[in-house]
Protein backbone atom coordinates (compact mmCIF):
# COMPACT_ATOMS: atom_id res chain seq x y z
CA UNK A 1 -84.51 69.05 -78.15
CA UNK A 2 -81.18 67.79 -79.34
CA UNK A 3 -82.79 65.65 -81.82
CA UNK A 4 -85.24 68.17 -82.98
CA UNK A 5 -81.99 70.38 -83.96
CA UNK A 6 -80.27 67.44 -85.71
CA UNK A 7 -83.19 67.15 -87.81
CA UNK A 8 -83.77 70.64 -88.55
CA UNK A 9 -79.37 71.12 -89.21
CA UNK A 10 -80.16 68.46 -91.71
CA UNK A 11 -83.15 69.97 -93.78
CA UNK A 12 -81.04 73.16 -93.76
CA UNK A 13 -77.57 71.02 -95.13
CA UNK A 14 -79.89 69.25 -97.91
CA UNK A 15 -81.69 72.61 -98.90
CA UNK A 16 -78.63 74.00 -99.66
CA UNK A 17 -77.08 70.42 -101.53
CA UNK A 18 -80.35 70.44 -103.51
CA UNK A 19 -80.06 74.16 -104.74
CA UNK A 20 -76.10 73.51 -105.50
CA UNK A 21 -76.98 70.46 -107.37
CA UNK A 22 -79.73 72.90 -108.93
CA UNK A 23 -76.56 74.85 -110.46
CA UNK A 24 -74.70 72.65 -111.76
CA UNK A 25 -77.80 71.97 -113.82
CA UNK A 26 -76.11 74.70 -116.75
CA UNK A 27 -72.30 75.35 -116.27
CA UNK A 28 -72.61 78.86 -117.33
CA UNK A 29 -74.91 79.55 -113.88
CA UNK A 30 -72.50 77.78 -112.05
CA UNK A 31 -69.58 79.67 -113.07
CA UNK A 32 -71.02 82.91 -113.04
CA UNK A 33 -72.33 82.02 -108.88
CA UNK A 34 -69.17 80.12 -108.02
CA UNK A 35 -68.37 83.04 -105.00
CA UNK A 36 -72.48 82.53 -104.17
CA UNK A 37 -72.35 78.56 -103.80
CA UNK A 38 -68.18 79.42 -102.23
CA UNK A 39 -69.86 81.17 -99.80
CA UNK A 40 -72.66 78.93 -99.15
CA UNK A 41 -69.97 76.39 -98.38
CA UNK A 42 -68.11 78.60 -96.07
CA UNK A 43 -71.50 79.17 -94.29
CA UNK A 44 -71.99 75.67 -94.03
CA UNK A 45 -68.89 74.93 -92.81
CA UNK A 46 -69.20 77.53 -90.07
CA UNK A 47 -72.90 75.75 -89.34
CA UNK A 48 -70.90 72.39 -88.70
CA UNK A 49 -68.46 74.36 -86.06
CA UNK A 50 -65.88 74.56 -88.35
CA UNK A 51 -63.52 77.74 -86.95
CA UNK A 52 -62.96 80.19 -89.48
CA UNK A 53 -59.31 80.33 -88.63
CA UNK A 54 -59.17 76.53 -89.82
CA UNK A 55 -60.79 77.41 -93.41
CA UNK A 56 -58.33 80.64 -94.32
CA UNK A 57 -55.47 78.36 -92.77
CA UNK A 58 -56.48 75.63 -95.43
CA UNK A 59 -56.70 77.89 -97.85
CA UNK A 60 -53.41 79.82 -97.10
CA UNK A 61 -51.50 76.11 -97.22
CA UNK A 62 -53.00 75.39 -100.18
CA UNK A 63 -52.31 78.23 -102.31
CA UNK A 64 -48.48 78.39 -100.60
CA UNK A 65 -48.58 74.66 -102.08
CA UNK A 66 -49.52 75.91 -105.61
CA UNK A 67 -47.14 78.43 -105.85
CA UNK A 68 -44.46 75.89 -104.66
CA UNK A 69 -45.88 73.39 -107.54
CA UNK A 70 -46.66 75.69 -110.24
CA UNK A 71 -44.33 78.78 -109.62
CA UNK A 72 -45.19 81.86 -111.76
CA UNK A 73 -48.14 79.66 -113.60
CA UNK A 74 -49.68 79.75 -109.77
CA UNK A 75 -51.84 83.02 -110.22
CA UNK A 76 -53.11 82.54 -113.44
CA UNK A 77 -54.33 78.98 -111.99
CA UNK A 78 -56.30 80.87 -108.93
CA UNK A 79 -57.17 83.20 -111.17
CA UNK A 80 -59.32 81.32 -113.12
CA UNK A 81 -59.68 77.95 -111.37
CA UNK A 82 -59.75 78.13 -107.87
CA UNK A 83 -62.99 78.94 -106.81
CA UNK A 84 -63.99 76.26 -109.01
CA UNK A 85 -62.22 74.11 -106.81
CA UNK A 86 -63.72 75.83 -103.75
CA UNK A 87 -67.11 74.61 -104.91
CA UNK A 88 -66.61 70.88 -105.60
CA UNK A 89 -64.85 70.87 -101.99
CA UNK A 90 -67.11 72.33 -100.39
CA UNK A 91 -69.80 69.83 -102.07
CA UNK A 92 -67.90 66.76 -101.68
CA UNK A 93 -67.22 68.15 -98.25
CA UNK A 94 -71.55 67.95 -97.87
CA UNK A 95 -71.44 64.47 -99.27
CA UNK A 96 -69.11 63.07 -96.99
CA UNK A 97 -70.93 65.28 -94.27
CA UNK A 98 -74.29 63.35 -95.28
CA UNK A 99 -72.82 59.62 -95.62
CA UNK A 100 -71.49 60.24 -91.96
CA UNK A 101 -75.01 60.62 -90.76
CA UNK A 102 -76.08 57.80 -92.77
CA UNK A 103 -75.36 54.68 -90.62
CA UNK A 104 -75.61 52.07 -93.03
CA UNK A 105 -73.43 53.39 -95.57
CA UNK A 106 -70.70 54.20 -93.48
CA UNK A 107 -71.39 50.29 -92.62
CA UNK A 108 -70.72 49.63 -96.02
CA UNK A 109 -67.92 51.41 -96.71
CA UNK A 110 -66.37 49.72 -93.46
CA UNK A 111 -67.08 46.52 -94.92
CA UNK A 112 -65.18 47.23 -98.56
CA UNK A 113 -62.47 48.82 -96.67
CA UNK A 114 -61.54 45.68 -94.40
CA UNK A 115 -62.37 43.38 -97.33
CA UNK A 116 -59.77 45.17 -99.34
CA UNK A 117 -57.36 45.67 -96.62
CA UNK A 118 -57.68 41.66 -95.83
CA UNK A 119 -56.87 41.20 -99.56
CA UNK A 120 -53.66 43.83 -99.91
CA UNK A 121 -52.32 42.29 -96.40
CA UNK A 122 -52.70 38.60 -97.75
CA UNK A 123 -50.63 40.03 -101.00
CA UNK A 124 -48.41 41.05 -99.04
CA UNK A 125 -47.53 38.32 -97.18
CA UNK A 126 -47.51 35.96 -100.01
CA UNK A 127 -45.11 37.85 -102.02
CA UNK A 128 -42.99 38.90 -99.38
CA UNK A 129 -43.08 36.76 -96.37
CA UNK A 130 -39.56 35.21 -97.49
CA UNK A 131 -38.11 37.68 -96.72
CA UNK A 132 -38.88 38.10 -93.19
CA UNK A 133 -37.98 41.48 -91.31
CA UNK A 134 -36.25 42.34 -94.85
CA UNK A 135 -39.57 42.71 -96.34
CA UNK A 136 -40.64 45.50 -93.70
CA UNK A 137 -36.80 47.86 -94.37
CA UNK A 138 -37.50 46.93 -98.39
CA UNK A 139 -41.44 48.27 -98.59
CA UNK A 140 -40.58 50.84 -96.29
CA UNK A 141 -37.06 52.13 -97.99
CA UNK A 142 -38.26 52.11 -101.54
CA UNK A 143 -41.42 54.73 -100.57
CA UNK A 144 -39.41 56.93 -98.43
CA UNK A 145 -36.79 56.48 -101.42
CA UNK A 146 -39.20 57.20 -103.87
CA UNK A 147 -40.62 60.56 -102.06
CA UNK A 148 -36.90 61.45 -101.57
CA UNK A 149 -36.49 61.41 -105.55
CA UNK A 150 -39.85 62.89 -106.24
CA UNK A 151 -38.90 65.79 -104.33
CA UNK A 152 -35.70 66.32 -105.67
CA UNK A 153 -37.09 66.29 -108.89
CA UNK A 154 -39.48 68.84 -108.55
CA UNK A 155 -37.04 70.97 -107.38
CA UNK A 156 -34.73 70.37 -110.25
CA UNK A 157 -37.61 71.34 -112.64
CA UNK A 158 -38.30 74.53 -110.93
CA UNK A 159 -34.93 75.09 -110.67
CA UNK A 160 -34.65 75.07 -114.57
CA UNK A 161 -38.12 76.50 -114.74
CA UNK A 162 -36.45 79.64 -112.86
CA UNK A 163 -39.44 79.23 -110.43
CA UNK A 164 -37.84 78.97 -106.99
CA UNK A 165 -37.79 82.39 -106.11
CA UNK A 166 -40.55 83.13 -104.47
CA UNK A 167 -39.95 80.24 -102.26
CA UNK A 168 -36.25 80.81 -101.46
CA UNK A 169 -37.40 84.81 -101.35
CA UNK A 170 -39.95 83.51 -98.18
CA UNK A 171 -38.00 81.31 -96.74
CA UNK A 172 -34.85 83.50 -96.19
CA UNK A 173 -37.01 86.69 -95.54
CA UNK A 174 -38.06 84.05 -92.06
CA UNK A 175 -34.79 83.04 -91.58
CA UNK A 176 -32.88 86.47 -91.35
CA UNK A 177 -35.93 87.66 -88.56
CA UNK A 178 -33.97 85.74 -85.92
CA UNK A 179 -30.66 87.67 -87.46
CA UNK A 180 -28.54 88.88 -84.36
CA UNK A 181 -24.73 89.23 -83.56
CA UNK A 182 -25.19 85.75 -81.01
CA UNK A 183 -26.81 83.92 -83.56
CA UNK A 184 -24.49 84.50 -86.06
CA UNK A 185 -22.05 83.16 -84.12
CA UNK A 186 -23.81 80.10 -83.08
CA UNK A 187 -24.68 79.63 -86.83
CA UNK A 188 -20.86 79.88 -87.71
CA UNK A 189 -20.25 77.22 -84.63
CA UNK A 190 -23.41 75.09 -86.26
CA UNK A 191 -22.20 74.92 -90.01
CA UNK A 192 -18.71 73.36 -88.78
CA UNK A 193 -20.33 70.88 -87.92
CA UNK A 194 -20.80 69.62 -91.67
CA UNK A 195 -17.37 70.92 -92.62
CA UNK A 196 -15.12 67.94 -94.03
CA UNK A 197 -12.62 68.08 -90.72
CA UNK A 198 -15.57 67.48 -88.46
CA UNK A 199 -17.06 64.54 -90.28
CA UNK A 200 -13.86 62.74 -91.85
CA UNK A 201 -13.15 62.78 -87.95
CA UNK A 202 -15.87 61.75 -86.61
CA UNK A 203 -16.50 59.43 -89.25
CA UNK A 204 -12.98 58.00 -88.50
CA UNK A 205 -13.59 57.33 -85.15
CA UNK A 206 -17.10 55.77 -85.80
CA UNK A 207 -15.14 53.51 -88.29
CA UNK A 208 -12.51 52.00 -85.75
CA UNK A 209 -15.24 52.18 -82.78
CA UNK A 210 -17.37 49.63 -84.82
CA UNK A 211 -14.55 47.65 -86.38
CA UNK A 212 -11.82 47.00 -83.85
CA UNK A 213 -14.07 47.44 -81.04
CA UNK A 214 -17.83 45.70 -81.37
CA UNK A 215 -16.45 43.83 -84.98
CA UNK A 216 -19.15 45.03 -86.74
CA UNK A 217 -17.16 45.49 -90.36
CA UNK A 218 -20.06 46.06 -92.89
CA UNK A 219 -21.64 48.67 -90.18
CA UNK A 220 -18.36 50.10 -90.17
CA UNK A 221 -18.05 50.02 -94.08
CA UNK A 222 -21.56 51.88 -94.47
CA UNK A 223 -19.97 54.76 -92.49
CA UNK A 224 -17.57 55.39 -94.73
CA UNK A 225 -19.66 54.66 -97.78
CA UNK A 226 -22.45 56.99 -96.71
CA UNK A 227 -20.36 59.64 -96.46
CA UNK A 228 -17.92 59.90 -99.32
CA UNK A 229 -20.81 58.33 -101.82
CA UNK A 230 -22.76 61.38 -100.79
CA UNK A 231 -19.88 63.57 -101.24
CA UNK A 232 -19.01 62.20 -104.91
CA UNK A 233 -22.93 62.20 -105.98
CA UNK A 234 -22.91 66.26 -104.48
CA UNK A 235 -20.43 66.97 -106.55
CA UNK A 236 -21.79 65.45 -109.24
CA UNK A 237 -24.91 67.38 -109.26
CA UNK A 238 -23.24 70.67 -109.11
CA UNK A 239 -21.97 70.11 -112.10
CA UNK A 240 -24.42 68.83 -113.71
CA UNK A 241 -26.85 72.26 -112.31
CA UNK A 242 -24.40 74.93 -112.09
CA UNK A 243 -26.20 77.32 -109.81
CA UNK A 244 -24.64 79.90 -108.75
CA UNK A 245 -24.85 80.94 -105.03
CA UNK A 246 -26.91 83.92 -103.64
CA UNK A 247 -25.50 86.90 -104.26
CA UNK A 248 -25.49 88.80 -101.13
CA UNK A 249 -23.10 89.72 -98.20
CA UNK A 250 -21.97 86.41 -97.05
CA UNK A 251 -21.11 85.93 -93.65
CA UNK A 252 -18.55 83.00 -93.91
CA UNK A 253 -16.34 82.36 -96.90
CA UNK A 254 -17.80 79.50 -99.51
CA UNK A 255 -16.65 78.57 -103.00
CA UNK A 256 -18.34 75.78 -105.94
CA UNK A 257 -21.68 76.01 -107.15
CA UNK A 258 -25.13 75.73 -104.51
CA UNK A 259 -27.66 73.53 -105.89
CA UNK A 260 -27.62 71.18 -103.86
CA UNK A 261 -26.11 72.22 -100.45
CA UNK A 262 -23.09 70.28 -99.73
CA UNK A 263 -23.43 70.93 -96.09
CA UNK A 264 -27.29 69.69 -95.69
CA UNK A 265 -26.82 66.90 -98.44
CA UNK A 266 -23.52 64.90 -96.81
CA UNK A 267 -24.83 65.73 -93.22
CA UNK A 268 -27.85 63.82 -93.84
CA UNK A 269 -26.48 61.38 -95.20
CA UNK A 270 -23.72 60.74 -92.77
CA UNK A 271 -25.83 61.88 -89.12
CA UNK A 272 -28.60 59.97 -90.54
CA UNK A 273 -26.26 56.64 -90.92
CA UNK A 274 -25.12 57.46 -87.38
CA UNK A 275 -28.40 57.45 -86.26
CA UNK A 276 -29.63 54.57 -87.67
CA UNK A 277 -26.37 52.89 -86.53
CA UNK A 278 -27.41 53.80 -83.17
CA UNK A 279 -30.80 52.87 -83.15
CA UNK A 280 -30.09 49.10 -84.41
CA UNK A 281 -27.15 48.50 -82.30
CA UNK A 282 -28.54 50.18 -78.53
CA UNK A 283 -30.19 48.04 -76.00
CA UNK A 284 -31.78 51.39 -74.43
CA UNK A 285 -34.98 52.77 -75.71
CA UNK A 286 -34.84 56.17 -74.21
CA UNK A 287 -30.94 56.38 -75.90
CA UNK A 288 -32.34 55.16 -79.41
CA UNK A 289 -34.83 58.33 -79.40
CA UNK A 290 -32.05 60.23 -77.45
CA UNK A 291 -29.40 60.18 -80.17
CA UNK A 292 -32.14 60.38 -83.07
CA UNK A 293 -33.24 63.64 -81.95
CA UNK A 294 -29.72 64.87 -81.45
CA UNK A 295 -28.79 64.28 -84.68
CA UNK A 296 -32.06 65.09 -86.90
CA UNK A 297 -32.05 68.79 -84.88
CA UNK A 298 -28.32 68.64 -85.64
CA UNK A 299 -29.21 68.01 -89.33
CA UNK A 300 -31.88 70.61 -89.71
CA UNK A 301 -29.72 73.68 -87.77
CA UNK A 302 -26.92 73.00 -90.42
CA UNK A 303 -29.50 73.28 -92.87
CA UNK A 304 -30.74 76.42 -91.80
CA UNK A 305 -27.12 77.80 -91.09
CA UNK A 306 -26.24 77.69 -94.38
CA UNK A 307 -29.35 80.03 -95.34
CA UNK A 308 -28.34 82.27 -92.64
CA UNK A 309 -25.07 82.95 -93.51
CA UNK A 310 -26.22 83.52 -96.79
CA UNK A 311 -24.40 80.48 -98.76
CA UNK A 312 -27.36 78.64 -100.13
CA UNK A 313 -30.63 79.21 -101.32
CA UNK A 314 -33.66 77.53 -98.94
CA UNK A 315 -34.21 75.61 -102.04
CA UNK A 316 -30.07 74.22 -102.00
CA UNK A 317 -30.70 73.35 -98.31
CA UNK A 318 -34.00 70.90 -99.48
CA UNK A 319 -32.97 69.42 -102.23
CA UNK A 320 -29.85 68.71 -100.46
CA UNK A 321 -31.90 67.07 -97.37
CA UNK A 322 -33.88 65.42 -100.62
CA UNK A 323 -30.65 64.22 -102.02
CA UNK A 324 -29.15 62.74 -98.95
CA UNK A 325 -32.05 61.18 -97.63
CA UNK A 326 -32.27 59.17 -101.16
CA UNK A 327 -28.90 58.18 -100.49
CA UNK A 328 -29.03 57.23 -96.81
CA UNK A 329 -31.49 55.02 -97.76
CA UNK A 330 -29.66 53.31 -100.01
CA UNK A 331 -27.07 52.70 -98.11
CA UNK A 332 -29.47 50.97 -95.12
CA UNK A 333 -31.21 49.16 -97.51
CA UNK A 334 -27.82 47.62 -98.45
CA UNK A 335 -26.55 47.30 -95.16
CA UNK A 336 -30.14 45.26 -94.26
CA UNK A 337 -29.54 43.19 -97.51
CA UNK A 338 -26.07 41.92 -96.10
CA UNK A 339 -27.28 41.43 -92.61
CA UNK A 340 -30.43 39.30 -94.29
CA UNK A 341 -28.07 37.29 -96.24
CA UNK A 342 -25.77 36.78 -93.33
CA UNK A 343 -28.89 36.11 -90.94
CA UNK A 344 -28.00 38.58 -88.68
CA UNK A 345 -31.63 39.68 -89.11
């Protein structure tokens, strides 16, 4: 009986491929039936126990997505091309169903897969090999370095663009729901925690901790660098954007320009070194995750403490995480580089 139904599932999935494919025969029928083949996609989707709450969630990221990407250009592009894109989902979502059920291609494509794998891997390990361990902090660092300044960059051009407010509208519209005389006060006690006396102390003590005590001088040198280089290079961009912060009731006292957040920006940077610091230098396992959790949830509360108490845009807050994280991993690519040359690694 099972098999019987598998066969019959499939007539009905290639009727409905073959009367799709039938439409794209003249573009005019296939724009003018693009909500007809939509919804024969949906239907089919629903067919293959697909939950409907897993389609409109899909389709809910994806046009929050677009209106992060495009800003104000987003509704003309759903407008006019997103059902469009709805169709040649849905069919490549058909072809990919219909390869899976076809043994010998997906046989195929296992076989071009491994043979290109095999090839990239062998690449890499002539090229790099070297350099050892290096190689793996190198490959690694310049790709999260890379996404760090991709993202920062797209939120510089929107920021020019003037098409962050919809976003930062969203985002601080979620973050004043939790808005309550307690939590403003564990906010206030939160954003200290990136103020200068809090980290110039902290980063003091790191800084004789790893020096006089363990005799670790460049580790101890990397503390200090993360955390005024982030400070100069914050400053920096503020002038160089000149955004002004929001302009509502405040509920501590800030002064400069917001884009990027100070707060977020040098507290990545700095917690982050800290972290890493941590993770390299600990014998323990469970303490490596400990004191990385501790400090990436201490990282993200600052962030959203500055939104709270209305200082920064959500926008400031990410592009200051962006920001940060570009130079945090700068500075433990550096750090790696002298321990490689030294052969501590």
């Amino acid at each position: 009986m099972l098999c019987k139904a598998n066969i019959t599932e499939r007539k009905q999935v290639e009727a409905i491929v073959e009367k799709c494919l039938d439409s794209f025969g003249q573009i005019d029928v296939l724009v003018n039936n693009a909500g007809i083949i939509a919804q024969k996609g949906v239907d089919l989707l629903n067919s293959m126990d697909t939950k409907n709450i897993f389609t409109r969630g899909a389709r809910f990221f994806l046009e929050g997505l677009l209106i992060f990407i495009l800003g104000t250009k987003a509704q003309d592009f759903l407008n006019n091309y997103f059902e469009i894109i709805t169709v040649v989902v849905t069919l490549l979502v058909v072809v990919l169903y219909l390869i899976s059920r076809n043994t010998k291609v997906v046989f195929c494509l296992r076989k071009v897969w491994i043979t290109i794998r095999l090839k990239i891997e062998d690449l890499f390990a002539k090229k790099l090999s070297p350099l050892g361990v290096f190689r793996n902090y190198l490959v690694g660092g310049l790709a999260l370095g890379l996404g760090f300044m991709l993202l920062f960059a797209q939120l510089a051009k929107a920021l020019i663009n003037n098409e962050l407010k919809i976003f930062d509208q969203i985002v601080t519209d979620a973050v004043t729901l939790i808005n309550s005389p307690l939590t403003t006060q564990i906010m206030k006690v939160i954003t200290t925690m990136g103020s200068w006396v809090i980290m110039i102390s902290l980063a003091l003590v790191a800084w004789f901790f790893l020096l006089k005590m363990k005799k670790h001088f460049w580790d101890s040198i990397m503390v200090i660098t993360a955390l005024a280089g982030s400070w100069l290079m914050n400053e920096l961009l503020k002038w160089i954007f000149h955004r002004s912060r929001p302009d509502i009731a405040r509920l501590v006292t800030a002064t400069g320009y917001s884009f990027p957040s100070g707060h977020a920006m040098v507290s990545f940077a700095f917690y982050g070194m800290l972290a890493y610091l941590m993770w390299i230098n600990l014998k323990t396992r469970g303490l490596k995750y400990l004191f990385t959790f501790i400090f990436l949830f201490l990282v993200l509360s600052i962030g959203i403490s500055r939104i709270y108490l209305g200082v920064h845009y959500p926008s400031d807050v990410l592009a200051g995480f962006a920001a940060g994280g570009f130079w945090l991993v700068g500075c433990i690519l550096g750090l790696q580089a002298i321990r490689y040359y030294k052969g501590d690694i």
